[in-house]
C-alpha atoms as a PDB file:
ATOM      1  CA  UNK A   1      10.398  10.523  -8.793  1.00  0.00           C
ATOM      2  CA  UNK A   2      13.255   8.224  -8.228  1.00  0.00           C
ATOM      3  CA  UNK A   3      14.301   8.414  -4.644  1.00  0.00           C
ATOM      4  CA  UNK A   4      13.822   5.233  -2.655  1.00  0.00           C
ATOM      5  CA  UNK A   5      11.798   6.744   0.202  1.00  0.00           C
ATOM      6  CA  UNK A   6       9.212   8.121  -1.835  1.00  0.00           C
ATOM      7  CA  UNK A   7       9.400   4.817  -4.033  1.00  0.00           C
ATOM      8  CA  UNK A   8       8.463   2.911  -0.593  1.00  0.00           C
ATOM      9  CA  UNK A   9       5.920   5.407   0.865  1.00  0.00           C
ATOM     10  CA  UNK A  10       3.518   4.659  -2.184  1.00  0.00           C
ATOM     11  CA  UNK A  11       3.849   1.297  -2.761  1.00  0.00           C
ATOM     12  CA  UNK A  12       2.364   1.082   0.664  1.00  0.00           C
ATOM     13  CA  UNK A  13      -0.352   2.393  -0.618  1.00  0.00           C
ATOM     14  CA  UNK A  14      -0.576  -0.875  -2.882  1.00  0.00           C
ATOM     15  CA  UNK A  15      -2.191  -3.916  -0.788  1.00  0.00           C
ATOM     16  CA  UNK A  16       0.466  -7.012  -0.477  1.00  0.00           C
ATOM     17  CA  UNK A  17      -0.677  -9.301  -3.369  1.00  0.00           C
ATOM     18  CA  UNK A  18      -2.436  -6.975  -5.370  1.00  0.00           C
ATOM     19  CA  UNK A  19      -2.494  -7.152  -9.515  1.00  0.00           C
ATOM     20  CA  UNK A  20      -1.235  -3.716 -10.500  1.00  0.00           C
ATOM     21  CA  UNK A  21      -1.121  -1.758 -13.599  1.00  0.00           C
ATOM     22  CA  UNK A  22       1.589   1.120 -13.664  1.00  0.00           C
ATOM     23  CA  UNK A  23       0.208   3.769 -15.979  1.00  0.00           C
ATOM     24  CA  UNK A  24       3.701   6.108 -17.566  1.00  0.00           C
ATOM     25  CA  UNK A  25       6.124   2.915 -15.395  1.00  0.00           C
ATOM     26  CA  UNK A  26       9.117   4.626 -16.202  1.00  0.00           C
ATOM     27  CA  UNK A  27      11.781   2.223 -15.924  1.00  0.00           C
ATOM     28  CA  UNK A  28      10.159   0.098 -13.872  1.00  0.00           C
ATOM     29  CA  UNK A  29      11.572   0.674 -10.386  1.00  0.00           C
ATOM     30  CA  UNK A  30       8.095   1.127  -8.932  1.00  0.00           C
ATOM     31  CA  UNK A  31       6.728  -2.158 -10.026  1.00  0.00           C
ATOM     32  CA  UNK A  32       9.699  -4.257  -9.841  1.00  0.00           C
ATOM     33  CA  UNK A  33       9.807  -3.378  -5.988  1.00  0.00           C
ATOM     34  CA  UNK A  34       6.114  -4.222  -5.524  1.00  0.00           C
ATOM     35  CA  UNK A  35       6.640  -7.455  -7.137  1.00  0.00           C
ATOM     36  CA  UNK A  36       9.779  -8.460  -4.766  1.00  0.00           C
ATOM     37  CA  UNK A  37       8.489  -6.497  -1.262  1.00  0.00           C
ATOM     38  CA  UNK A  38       4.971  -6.833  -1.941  1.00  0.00           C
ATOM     39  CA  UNK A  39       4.282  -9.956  -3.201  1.00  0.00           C
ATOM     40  CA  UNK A  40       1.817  -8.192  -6.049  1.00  0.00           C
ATOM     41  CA  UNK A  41       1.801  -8.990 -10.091  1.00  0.00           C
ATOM     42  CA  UNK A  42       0.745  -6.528 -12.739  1.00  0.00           C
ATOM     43  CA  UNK A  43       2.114  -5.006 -16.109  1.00  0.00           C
ATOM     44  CA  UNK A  44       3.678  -1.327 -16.688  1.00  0.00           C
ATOM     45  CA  UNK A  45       2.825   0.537 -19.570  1.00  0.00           C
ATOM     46  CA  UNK A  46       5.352   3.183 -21.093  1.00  0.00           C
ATOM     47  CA  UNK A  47       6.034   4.555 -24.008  1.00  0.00           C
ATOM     48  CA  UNK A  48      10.028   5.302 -24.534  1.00  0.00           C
ATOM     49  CA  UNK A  49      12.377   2.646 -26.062  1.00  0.00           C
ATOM     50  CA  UNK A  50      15.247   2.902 -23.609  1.00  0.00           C
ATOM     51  CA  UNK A  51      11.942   2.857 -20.693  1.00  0.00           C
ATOM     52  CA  UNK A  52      10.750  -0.409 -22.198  1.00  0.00           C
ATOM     53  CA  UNK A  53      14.427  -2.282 -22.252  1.00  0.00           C
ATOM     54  CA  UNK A  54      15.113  -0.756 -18.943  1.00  0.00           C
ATOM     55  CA  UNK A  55      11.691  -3.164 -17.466  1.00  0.00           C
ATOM     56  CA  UNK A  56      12.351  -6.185 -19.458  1.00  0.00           C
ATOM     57  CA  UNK A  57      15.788  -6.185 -18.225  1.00  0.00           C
ATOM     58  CA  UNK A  58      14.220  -5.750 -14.617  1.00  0.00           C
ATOM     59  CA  UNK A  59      12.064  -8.871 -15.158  1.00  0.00           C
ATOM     60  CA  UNK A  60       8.982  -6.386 -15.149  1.00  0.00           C
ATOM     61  CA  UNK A  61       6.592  -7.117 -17.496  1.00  0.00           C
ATOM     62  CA  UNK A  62       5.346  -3.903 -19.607  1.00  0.00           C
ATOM     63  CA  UNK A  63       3.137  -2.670 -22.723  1.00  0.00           C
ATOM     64  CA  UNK A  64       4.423  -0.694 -25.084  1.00  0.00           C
ATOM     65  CA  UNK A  65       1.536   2.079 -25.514  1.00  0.00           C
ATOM     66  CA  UNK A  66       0.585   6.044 -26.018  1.00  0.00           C
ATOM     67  CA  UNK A  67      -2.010   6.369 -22.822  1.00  0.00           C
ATOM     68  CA  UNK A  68      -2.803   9.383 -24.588  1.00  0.00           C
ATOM     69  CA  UNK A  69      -5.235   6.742 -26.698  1.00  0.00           C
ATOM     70  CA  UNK A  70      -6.583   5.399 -23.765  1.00  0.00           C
ATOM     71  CA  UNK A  71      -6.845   1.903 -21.710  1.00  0.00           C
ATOM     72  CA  UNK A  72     -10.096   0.886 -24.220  1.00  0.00           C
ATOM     73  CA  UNK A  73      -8.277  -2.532 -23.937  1.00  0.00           C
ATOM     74  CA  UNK A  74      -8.791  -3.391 -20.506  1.00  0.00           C
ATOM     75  CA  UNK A  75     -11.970  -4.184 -18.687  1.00  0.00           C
ATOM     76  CA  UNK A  76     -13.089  -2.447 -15.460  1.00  0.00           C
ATOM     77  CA  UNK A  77     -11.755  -3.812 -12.489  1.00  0.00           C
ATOM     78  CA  UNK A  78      -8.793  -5.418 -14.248  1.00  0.00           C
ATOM     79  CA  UNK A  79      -6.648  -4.400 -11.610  1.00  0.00           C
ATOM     80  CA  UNK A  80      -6.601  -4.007  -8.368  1.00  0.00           C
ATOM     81  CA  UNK A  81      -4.583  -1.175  -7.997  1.00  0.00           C
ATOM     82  CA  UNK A  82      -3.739   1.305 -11.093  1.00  0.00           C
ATOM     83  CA  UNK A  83      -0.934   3.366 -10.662  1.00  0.00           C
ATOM     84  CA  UNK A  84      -0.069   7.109 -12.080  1.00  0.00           C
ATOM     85  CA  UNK A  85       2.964   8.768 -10.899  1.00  0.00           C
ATOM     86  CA  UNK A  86       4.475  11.526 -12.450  1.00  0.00           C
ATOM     87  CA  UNK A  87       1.840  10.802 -15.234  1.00  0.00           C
ATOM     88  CA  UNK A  88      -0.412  12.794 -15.254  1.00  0.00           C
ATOM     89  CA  UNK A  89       1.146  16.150 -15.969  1.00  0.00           C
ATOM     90  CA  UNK A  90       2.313  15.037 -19.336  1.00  0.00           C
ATOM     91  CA  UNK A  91      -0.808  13.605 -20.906  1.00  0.00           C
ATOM     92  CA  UNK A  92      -3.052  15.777 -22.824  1.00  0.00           C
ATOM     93  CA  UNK A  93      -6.192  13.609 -22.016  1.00  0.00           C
ATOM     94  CA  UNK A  94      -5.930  13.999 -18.209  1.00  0.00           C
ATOM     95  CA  UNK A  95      -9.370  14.174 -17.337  1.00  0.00           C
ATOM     96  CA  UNK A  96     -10.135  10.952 -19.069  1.00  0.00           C
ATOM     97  CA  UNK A  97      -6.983   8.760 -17.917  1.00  0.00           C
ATOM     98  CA  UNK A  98      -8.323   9.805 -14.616  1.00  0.00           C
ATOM     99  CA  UNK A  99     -11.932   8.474 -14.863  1.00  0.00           C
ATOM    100  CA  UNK A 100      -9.859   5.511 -16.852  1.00  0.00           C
ATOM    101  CA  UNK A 101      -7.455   4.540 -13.759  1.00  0.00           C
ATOM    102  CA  UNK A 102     -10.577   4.317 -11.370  1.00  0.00           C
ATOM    103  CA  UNK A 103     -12.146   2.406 -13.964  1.00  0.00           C
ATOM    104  CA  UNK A 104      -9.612  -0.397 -14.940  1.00  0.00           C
ATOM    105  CA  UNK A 105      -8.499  -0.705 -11.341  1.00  0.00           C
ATOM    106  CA  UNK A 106     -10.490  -0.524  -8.051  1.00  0.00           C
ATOM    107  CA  UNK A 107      -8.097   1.430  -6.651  1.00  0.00           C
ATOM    108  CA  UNK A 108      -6.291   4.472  -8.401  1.00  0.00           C
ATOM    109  CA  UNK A 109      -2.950   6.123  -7.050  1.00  0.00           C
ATOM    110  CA  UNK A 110      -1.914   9.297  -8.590  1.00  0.00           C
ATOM    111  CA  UNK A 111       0.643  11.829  -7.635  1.00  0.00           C
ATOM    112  CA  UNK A 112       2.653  14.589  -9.254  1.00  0.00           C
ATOM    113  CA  UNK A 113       4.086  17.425  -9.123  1.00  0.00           C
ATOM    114  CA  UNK A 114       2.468  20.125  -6.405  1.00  0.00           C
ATOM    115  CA  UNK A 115       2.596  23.456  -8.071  1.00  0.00           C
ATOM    116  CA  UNK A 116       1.350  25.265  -5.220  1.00  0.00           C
ATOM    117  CA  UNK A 117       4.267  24.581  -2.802  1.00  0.00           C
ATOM    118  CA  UNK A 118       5.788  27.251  -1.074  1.00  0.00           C
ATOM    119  CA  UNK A 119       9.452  27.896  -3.339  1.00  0.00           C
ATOM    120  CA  UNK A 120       6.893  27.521  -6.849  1.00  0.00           C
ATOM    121  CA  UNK A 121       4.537  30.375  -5.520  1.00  0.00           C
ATOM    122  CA  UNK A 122       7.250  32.451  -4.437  1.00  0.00           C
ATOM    123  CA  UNK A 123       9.064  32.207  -7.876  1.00  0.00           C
ATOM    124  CA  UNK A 124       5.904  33.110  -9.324  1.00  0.00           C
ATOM    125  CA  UNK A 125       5.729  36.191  -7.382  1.00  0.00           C
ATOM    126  CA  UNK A 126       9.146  37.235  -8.591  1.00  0.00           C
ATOM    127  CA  UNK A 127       8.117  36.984 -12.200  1.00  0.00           C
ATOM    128  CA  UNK A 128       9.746  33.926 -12.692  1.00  0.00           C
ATOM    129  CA  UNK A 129       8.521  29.955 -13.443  1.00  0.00           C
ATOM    130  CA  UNK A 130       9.800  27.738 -10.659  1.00  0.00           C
ATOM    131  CA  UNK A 131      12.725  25.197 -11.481  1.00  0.00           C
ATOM    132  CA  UNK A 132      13.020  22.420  -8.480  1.00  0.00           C
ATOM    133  CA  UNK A 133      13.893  19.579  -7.788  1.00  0.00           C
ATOM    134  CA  UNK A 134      10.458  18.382  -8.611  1.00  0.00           C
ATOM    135  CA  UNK A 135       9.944  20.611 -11.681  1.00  0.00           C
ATOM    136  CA  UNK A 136      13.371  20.835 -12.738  1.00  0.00           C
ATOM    137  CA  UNK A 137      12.863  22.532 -16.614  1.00  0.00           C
ATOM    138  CA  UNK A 138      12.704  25.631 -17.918  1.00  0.00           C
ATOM    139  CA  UNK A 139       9.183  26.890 -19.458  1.00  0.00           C
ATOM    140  CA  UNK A 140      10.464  26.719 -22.645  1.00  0.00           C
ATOM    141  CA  UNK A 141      11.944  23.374 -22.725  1.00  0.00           C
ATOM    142  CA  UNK A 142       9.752  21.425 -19.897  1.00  0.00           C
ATOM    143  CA  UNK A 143       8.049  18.038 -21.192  1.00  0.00           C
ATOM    144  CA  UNK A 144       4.931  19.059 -18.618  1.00  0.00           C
ATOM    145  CA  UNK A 145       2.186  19.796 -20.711  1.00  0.00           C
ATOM    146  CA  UNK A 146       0.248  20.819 -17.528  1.00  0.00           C
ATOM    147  CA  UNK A 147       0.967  22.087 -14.072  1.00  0.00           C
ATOM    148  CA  UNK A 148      -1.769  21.408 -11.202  1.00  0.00           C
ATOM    149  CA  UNK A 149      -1.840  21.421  -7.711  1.00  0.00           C
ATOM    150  CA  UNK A 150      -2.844  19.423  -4.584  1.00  0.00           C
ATOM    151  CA  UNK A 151      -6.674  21.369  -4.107  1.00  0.00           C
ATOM    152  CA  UNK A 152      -6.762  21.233  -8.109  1.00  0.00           C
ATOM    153  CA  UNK A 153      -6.576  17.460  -8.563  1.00  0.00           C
ATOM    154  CA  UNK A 154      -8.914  17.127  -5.100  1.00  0.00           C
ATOM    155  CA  UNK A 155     -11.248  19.464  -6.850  1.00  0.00           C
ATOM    156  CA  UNK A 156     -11.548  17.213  -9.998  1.00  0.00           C
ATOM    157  CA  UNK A 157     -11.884  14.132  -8.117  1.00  0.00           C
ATOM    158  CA  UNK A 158     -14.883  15.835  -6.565  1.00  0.00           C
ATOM    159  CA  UNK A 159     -16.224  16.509  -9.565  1.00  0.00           C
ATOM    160  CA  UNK A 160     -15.913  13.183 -11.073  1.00  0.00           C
ATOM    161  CA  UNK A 161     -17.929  11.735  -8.137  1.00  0.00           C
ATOM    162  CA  UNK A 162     -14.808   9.458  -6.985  1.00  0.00           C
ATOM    163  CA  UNK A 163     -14.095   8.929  -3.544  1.00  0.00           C
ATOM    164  CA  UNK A 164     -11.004   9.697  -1.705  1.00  0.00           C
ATOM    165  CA  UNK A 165      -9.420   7.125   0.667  1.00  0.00           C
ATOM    166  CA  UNK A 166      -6.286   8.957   1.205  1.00  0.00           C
ATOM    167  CA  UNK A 167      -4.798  12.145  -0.086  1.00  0.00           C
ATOM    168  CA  UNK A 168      -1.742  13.762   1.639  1.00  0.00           C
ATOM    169  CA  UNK A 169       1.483  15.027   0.349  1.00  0.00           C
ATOM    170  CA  UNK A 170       5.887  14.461  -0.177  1.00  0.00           C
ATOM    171  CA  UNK A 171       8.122  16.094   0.388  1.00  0.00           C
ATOM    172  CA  UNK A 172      11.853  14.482   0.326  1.00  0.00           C
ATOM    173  CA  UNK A 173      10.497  11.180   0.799  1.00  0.00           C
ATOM    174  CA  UNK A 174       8.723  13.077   4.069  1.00  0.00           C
ATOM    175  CA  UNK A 175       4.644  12.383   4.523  1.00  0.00           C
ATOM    176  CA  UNK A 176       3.412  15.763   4.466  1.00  0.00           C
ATOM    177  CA  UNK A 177      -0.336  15.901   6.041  1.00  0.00           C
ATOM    178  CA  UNK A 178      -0.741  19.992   7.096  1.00  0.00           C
ATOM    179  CA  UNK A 179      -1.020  21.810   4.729  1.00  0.00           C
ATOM    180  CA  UNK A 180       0.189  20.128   1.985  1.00  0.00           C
ATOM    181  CA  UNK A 181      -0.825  22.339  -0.489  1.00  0.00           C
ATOM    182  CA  UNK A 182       1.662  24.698   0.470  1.00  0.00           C
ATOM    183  CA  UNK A 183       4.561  22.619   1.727  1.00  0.00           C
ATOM    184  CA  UNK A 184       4.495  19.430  -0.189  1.00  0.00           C
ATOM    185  CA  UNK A 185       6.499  19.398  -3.662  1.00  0.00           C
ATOM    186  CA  UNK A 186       4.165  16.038  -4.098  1.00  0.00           C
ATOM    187  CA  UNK A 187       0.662  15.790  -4.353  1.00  0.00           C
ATOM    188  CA  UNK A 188      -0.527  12.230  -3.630  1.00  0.00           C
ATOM    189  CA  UNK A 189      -4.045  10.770  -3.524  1.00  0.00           C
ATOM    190  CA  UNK A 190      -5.479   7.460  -3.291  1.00  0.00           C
ATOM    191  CA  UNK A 191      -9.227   7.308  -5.187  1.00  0.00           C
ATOM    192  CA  UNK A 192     -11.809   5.019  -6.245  1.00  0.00           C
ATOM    193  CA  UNK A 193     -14.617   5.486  -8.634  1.00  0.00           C
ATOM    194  CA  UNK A 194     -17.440   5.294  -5.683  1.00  0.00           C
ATOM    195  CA  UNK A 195     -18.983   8.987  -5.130  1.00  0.00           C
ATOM    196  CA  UNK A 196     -19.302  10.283  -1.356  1.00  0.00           C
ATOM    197  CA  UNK A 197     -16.141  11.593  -0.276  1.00  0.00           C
ATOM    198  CA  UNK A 198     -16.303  15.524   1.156  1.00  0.00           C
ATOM    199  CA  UNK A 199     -13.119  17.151   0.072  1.00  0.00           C
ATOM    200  CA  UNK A 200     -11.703  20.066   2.264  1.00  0.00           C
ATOM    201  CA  UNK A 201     -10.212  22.877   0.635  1.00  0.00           C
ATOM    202  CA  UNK A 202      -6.004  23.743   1.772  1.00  0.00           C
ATOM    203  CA  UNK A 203      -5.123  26.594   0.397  1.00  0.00           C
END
């Protein structure tokens, strides 16, 4: 998720000032523009060699670390804000980085990949797996080791007892808040660990 208008719609979802941790930081892009438009400080953890140059060159400071063996080194409430975008899909311990973002940080921001927008679902009903913009790999070649979609991940939150402050969708850098499980390409939602939220269904 590169693109600078979807780069700026959620790191408004990150307080000014805040002390973030950027689960999967990629090269850093996210993080180095909350540190110079948002005043905030925080750490990026990623995994890939040419990932980890590409943030120390940025000035972004970043952990080199498999998430798929958890955050067991930070307390809760370490950070203010915990970040996972385009995360999520490739862990195989999704269910437990989940209850770990809302755990290290008060707030947790994920979004992915929206498998139930419109193009993906009429793909499917040609036979075929989508390839987009947003999932752009074959099936047989694809890094994703899951696909999910915007009532999915609501549905899980739900049943983890967090609550959710904000959920909505992207598409093309575009807030998408009817029906975004059929016409964002983004699923976005913005979660804490407190139970109480009622989650509406869009299918």
């Amino acid at each position: 998720m590169s693109d600078l208008k979807t780069l700026r719609t959620l790191a408004e979802l990150v307080p000014y000032g805040s002390h973030v941790l950027d689960l999967g930081c990629g090269d850093g892009a996210m993080l180095e523009h909350l540190m110079r438009a948002r005043g905030c400080t925080g750490y990026g953890v990623e995994l890939d060699d040419a990932n980890v140059l590409a943030c120390l060159q940025r000035g972004v400071d970043v952990l080199q670390l498999n998430l798929d063996q958890g955050l067991s080194m930070f307390d809760d409430a370490s950070f203010d804000v915990v970040l996972q975008v385009d995360t999520l899909q490739h862990l195989r311990n999704a269910e437990v980085m989940l209850r770990e973002t809302v755990r290290v940080g008060r707030i947790g921001v994920v979004a992915f990949p929206n498998f139930a927008h419109w193009p993906n679902r009429l793909s499917v009903l040609r036979g075929r797996m989508p390839v987009t913009r947003r999932l752009p790999y074959q099936w047989y070649d694809t890094p994703n080791i899951r696909v999910g979609t915007y009532v999915d991940f609501g549905v899980l939150a739900h049943r983890h007892g967090m609550r959710v402050i904000d959920s909505f969708g992207l598409h093309e850098g575009r807030v998408v808040r009817f029906w975004p499980n059929g016409l964002a390409s983004t699923s976005v939602y913005q979660l804490t660990a407190q139970a109480g939220s009622d989650l509406i269904s869009q299918s």
